[in-house]
Protein backbone atom coordinates (compact mmCIF):
# COMPACT_ATOMS: atom_id res chain seq x y z
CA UNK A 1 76.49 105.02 84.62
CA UNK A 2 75.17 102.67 87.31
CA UNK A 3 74.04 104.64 90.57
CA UNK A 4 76.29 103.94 93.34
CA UNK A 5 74.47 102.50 96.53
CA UNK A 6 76.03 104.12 100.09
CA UNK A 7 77.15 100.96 101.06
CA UNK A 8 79.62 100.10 98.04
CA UNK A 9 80.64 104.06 99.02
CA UNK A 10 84.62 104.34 100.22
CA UNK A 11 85.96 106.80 101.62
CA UNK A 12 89.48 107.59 102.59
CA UNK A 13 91.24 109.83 105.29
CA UNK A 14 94.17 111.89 103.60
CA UNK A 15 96.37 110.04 105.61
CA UNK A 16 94.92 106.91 104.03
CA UNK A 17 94.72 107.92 100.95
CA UNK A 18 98.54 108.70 101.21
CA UNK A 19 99.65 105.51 102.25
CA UNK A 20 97.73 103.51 99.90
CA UNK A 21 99.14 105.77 96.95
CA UNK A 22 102.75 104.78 98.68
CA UNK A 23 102.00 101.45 98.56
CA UNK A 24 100.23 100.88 95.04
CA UNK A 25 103.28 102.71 93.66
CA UNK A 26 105.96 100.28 94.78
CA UNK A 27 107.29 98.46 91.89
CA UNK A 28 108.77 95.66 94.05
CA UNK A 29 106.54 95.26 96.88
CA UNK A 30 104.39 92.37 97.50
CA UNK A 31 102.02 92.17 94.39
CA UNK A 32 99.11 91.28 96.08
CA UNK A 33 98.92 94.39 98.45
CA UNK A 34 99.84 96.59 95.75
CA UNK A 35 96.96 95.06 93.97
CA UNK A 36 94.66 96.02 96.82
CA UNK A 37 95.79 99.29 97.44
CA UNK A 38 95.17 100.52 94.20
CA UNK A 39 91.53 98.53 94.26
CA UNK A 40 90.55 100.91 97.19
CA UNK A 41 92.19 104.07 95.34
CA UNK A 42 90.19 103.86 92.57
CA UNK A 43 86.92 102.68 94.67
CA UNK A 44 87.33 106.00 96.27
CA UNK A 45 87.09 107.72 93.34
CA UNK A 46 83.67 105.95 92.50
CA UNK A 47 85.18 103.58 89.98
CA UNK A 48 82.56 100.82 89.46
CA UNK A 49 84.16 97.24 90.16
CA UNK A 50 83.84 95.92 86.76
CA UNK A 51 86.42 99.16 85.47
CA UNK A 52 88.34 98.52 88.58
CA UNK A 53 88.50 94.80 87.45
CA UNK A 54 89.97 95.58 84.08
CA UNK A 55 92.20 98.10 85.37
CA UNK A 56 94.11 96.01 87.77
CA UNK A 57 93.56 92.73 86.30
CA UNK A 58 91.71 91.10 88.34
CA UNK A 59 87.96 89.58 88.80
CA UNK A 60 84.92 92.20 89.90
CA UNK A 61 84.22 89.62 92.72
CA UNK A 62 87.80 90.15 94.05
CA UNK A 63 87.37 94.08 93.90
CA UNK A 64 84.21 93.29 96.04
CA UNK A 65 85.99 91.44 98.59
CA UNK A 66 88.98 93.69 98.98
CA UNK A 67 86.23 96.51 99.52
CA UNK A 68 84.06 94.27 102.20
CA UNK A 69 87.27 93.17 103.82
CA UNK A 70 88.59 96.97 104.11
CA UNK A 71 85.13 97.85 105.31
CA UNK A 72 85.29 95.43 107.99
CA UNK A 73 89.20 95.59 108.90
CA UNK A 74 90.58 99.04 107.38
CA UNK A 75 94.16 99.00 106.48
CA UNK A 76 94.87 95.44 107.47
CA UNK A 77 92.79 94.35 105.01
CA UNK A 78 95.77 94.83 102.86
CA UNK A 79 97.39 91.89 104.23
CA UNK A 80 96.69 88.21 103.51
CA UNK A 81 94.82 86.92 107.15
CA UNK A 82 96.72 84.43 108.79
């Protein structure tokens, strides 16, 4: 398994960690926040982007720019910017 650097490290507050669950479970909420949400679950649990990728079904590069943008704007980064 590929070492982790620091930087790609997430980690989450309980009370984060709570809402995100809330929100990646939501079967009719807005698919793209969902999709997020349960990128930056599974980031804190040291999943490497490419099994993140596959998991959610999307692109490694967009599981590396929902974890820059939630590095650099926490909880909004859940939201499209305007």
């Amino acid at each position: 398994m590929a070492r982790l650097r620091s930087s790609c490290l997430l980690r989450l507050t309980r009370r984060r960690r709570k809402a995100l669950t809330r929100i990646a479970g939501q079967a009719s909420g807005e698919f793209r926040q969902v999709q997020r949400a349960r990128i930056l679950l599974a980031a804190a649990r040291k999943v490497s982007n490419a099994q993140i990728a596959r998991q959610v079904g999307c692109t490694p590069g967009t599981v590396r720019k929902v974890r820059a943008e939630y590095r650099a704007r926490g909880m909004r980064a859940l939201s499209d910017r305007p």
